[in-house]
PDB file of N, CA and C in Angstrom:
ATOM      1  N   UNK A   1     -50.889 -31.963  30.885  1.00  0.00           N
ATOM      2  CA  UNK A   1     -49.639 -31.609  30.247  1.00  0.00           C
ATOM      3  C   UNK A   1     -48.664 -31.012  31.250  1.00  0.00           C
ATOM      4  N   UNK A   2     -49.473 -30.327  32.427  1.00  0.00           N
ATOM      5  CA  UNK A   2     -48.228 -29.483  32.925  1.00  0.00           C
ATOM      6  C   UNK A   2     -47.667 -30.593  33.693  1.00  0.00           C
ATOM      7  N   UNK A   3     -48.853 -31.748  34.547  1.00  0.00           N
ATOM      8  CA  UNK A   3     -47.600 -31.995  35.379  1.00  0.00           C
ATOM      9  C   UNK A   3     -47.060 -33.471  34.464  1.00  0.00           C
ATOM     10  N   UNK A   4     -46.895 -33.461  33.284  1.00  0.00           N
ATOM     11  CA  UNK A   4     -46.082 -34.680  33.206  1.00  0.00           C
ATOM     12  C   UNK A   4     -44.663 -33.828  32.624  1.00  0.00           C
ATOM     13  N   UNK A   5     -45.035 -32.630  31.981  1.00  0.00           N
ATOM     14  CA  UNK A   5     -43.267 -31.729  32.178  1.00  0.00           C
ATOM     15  C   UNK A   5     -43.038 -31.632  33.734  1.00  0.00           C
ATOM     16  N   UNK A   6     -43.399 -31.349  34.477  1.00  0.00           N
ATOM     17  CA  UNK A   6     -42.439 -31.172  36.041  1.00  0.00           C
ATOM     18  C   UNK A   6     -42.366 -32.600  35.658  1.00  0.00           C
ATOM     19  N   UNK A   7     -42.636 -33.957  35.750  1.00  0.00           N
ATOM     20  CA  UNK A   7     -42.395 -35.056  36.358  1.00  0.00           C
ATOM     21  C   UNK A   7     -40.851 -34.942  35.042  1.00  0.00           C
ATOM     22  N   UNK A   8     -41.490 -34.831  34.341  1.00  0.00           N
ATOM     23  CA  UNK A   8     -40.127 -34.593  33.197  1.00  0.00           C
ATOM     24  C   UNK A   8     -38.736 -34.225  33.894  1.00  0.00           C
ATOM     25  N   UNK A   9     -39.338 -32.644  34.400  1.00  0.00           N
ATOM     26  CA  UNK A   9     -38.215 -32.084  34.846  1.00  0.00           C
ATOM     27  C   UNK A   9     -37.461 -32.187  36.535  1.00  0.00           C
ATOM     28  N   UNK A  10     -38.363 -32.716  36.525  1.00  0.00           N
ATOM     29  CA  UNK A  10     -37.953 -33.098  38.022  1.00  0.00           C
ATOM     30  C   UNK A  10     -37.120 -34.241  37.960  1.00  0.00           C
ATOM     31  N   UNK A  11     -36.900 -35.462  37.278  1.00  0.00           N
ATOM     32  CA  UNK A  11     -36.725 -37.032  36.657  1.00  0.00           C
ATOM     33  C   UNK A  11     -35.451 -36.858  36.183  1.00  0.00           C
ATOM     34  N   UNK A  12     -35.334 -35.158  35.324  1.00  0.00           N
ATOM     35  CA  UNK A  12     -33.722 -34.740  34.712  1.00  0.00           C
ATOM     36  C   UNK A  12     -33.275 -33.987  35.348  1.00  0.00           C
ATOM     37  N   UNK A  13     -33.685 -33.182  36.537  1.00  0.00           N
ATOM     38  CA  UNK A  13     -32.892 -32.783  37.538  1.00  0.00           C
ATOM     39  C   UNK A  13     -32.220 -34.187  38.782  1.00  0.00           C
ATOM     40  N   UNK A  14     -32.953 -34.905  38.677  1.00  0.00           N
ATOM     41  CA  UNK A  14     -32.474 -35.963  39.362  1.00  0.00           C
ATOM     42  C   UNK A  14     -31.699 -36.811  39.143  1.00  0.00           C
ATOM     43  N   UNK A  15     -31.604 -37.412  37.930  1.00  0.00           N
ATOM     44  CA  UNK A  15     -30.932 -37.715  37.111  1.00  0.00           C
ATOM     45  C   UNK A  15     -29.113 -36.690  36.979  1.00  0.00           C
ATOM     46  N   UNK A  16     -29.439 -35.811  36.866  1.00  0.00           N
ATOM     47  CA  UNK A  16     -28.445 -34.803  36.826  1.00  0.00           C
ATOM     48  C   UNK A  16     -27.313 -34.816  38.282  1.00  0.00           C
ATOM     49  N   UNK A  17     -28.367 -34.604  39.370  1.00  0.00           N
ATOM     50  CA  UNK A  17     -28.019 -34.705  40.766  1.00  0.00           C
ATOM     51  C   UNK A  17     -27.025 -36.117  40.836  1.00  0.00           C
ATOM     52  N   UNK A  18     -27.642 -37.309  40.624  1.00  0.00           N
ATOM     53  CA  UNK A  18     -27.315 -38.380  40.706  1.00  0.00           C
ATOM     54  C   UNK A  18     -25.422 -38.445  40.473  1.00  0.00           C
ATOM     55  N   UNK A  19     -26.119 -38.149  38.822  1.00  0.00           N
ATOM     56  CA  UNK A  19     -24.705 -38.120  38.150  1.00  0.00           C
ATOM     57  C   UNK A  19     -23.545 -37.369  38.580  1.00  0.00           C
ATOM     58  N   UNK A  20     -23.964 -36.262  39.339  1.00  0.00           N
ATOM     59  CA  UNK A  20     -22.810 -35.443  39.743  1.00  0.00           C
ATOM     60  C   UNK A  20     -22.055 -35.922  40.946  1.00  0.00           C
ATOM     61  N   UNK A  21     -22.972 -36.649  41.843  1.00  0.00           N
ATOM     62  CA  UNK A  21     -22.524 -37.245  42.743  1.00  0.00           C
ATOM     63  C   UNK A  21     -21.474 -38.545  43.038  1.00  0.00           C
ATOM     64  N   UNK A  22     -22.230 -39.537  42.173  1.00  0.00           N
ATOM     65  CA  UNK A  22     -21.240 -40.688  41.652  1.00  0.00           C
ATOM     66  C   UNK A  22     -20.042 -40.092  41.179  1.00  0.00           C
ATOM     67  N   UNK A  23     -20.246 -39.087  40.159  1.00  0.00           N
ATOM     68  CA  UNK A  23     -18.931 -38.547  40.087  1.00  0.00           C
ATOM     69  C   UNK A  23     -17.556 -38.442  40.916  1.00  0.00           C
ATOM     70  N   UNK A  24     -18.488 -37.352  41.373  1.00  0.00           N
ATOM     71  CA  UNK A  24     -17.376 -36.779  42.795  1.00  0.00           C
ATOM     72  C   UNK A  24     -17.230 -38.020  44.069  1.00  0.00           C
ATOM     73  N   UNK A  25     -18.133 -38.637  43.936  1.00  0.00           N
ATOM     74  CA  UNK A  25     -17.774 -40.075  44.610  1.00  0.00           C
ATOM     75  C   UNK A  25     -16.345 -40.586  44.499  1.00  0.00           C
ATOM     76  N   UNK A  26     -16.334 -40.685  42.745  1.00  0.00           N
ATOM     77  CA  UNK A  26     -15.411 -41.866  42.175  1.00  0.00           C
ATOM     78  C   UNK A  26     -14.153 -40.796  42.447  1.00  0.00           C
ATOM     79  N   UNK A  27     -14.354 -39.653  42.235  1.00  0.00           N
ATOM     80  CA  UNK A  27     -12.428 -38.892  42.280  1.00  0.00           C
ATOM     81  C   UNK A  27     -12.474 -38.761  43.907  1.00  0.00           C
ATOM     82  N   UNK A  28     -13.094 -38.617  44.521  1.00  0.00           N
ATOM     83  CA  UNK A  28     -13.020 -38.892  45.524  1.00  0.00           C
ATOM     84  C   UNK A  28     -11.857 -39.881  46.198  1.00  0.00           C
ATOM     85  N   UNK A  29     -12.713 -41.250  45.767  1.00  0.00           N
ATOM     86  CA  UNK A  29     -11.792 -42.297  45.928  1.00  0.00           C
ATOM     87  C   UNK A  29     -10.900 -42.476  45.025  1.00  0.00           C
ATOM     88  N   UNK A  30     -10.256 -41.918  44.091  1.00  0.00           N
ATOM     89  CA  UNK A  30      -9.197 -41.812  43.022  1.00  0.00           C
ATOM     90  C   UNK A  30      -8.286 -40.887  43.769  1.00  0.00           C
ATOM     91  N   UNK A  31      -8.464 -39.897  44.561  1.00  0.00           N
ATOM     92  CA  UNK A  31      -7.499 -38.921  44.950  1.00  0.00           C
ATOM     93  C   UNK A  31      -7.442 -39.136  46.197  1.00  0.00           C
ATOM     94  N   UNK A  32      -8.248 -40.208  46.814  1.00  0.00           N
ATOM     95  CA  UNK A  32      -7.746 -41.222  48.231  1.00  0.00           C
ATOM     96  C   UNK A  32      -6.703 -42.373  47.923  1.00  0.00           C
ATOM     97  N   UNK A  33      -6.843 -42.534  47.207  1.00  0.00           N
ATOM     98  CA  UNK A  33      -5.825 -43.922  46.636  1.00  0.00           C
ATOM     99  C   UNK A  33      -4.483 -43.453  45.603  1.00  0.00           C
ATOM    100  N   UNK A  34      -5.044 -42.359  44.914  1.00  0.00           N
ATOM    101  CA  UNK A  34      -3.761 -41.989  44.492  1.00  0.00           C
ATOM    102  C   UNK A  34      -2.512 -41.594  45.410  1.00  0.00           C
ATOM    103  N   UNK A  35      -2.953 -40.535  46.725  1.00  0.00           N
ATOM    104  CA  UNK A  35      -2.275 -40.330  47.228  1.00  0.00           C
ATOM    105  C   UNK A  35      -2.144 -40.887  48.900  1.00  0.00           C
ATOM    106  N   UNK A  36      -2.717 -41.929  48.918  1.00  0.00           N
ATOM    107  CA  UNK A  36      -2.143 -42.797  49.897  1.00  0.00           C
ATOM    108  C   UNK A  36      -1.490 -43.345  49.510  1.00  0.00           C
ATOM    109  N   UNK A  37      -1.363 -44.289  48.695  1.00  0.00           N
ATOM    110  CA  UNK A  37      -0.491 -45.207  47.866  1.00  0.00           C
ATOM    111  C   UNK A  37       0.598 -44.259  47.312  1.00  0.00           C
ATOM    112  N   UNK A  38       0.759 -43.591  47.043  1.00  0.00           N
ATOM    113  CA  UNK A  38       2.066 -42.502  46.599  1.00  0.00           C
ATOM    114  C   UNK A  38       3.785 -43.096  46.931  1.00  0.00           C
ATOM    115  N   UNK A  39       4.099 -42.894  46.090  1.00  0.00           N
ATOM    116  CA  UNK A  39       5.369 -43.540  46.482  1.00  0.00           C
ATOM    117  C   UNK A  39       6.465 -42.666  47.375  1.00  0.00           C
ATOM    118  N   UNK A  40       6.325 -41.531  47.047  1.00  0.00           N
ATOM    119  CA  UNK A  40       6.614 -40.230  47.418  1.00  0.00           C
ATOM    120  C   UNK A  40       6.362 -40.064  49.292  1.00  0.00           C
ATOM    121  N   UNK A  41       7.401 -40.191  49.562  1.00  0.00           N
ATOM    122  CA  UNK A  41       7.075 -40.040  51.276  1.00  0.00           C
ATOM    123  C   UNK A  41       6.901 -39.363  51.915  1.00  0.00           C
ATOM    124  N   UNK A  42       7.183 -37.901  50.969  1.00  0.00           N
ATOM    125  CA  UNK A  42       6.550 -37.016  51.857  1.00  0.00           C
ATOM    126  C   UNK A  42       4.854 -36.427  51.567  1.00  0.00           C
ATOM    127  N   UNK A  43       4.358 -36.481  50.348  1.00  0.00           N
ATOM    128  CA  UNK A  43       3.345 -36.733  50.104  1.00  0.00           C
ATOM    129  C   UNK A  43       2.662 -37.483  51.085  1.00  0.00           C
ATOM    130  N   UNK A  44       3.046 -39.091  51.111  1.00  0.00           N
ATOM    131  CA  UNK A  44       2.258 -40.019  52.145  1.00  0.00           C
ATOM    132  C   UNK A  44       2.196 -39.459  53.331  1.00  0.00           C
ATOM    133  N   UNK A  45       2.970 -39.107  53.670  1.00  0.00           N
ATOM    134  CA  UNK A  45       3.166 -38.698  55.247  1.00  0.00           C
ATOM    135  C   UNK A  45       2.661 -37.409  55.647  1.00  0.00           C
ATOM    136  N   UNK A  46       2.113 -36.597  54.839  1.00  0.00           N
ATOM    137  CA  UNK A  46       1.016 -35.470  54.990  1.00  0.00           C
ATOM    138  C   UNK A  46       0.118 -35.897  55.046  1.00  0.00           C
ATOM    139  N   UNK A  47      -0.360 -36.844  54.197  1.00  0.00           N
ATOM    140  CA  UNK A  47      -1.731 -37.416  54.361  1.00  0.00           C
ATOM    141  C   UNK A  47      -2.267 -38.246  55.393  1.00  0.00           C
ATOM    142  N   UNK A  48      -1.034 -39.149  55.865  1.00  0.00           N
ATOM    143  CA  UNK A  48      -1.169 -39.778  57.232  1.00  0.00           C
ATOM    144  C   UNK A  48      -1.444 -38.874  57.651  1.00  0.00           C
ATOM    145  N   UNK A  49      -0.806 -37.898  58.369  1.00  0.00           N
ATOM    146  CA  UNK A  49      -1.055 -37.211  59.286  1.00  0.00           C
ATOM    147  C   UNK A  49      -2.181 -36.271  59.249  1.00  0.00           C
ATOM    148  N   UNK A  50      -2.674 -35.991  57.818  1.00  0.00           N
ATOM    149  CA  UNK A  50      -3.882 -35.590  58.050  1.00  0.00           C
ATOM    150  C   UNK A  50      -4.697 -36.435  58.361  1.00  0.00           C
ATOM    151  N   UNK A  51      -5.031 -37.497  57.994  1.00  0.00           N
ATOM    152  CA  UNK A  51      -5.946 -38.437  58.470  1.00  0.00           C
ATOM    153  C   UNK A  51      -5.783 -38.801  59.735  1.00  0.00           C
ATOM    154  N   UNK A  52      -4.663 -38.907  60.471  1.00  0.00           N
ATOM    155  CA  UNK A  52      -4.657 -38.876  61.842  1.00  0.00           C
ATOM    156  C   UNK A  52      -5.405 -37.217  62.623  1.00  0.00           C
ATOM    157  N   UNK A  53      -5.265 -36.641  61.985  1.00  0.00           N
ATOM    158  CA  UNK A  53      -5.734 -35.143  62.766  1.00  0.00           C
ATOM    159  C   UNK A  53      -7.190 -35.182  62.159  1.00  0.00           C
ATOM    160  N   UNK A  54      -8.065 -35.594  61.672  1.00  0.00           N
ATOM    161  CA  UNK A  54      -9.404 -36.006  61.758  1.00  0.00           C
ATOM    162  C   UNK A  54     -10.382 -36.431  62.538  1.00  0.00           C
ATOM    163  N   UNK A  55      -9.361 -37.302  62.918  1.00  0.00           N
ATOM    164  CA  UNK A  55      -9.874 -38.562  63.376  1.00  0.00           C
ATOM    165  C   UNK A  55     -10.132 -40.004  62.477  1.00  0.00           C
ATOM    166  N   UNK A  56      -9.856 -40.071  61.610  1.00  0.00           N
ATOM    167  CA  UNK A  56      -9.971 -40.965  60.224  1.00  0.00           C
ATOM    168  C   UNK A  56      -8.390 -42.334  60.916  1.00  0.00           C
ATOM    169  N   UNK A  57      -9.296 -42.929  61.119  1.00  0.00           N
ATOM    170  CA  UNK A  57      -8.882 -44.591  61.296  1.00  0.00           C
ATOM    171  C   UNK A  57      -7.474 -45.073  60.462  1.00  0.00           C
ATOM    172  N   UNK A  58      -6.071 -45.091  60.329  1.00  0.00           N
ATOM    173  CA  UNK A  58      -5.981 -45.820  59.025  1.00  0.00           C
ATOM    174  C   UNK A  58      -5.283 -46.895  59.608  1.00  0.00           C
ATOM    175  N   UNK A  59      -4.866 -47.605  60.618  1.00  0.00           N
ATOM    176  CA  UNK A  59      -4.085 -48.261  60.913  1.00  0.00           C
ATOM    177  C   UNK A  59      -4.313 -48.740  62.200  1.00  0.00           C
TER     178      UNK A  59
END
Protein backbone atom coordinates (compact mmCIF):
# COMPACT_ATOMS: atom_id res chain seq x y z
CA UNK A 1 0.00 0.00 0.00
CA UNK A 2 2.60 2.46 0.91
CA UNK A 3 4.54 2.39 -2.09
CA UNK A 4 1.77 2.45 -4.66
CA UNK A 5 0.61 6.02 -2.77
CA UNK A 6 4.27 7.51 -3.31
CA UNK A 7 4.06 6.09 -6.94
CA UNK A 8 0.61 7.92 -6.71
CA UNK A 9 2.16 10.85 -5.43
CA UNK A 10 5.06 11.12 -7.07
CA UNK A 11 2.98 10.54 -10.83
CA UNK A 12 0.80 13.91 -9.44
CA UNK A 13 3.64 15.80 -8.50
CA UNK A 14 4.91 15.19 -11.91
CA UNK A 15 2.19 15.62 -13.62
CA UNK A 16 1.81 18.98 -11.80
CA UNK A 17 5.57 19.93 -12.63
CA UNK A 18 4.89 19.14 -16.23
CA UNK A 19 1.93 21.28 -16.43
CA UNK A 20 3.45 24.26 -14.97
CA UNK A 21 6.08 24.22 -17.31
CA UNK A 22 4.31 23.92 -20.70
CA UNK A 23 2.62 26.65 -19.26
CA UNK A 24 5.17 29.11 -18.74
CA UNK A 25 6.58 27.71 -21.96
CA UNK A 26 3.52 28.85 -23.96
CA UNK A 27 3.42 32.74 -22.34
CA UNK A 28 6.69 32.63 -22.76
CA UNK A 29 6.40 32.49 -26.39
CA UNK A 30 3.13 34.66 -26.31
CA UNK A 31 5.05 37.58 -24.65
CA UNK A 32 7.98 36.90 -27.31
CA UNK A 33 5.70 37.40 -30.15
CA UNK A 34 3.46 39.74 -28.70
CA UNK A 35 6.05 42.10 -28.26
CA UNK A 36 8.29 41.62 -31.08
CA UNK A 37 5.68 41.93 -33.47
CA UNK A 38 4.30 45.14 -31.67
CA UNK A 39 3.40 47.74 -33.78
CA UNK A 40 4.50 50.28 -31.39
CA UNK A 41 8.18 51.29 -32.13
CA UNK A 42 9.25 52.05 -29.30
CA UNK A 43 8.21 49.00 -27.55
CA UNK A 44 9.98 47.01 -30.56
CA UNK A 45 12.99 48.76 -30.29
CA UNK A 46 13.58 48.01 -26.52
CA UNK A 47 13.26 44.67 -27.19
CA UNK A 48 15.63 44.65 -30.11
CA UNK A 49 17.93 46.02 -28.21
CA UNK A 50 17.50 43.90 -25.47
CA UNK A 51 17.94 40.97 -27.41
CA UNK A 52 20.91 42.43 -28.94
CA UNK A 53 22.51 43.01 -25.32
CA UNK A 54 22.14 39.19 -24.60
CA UNK A 55 23.46 37.99 -27.08
CA UNK A 56 20.11 36.56 -28.62
CA UNK A 57 20.46 36.29 -32.53
CA UNK A 58 17.52 38.16 -34.25
CA UNK A 59 18.66 39.20 -37.53
Amino acid sequence: MFIQSTRSTLAGMLDTHVIAAVSMMILGVILVLTIGFAPIAEVHNATHDTRHSTGFPCH
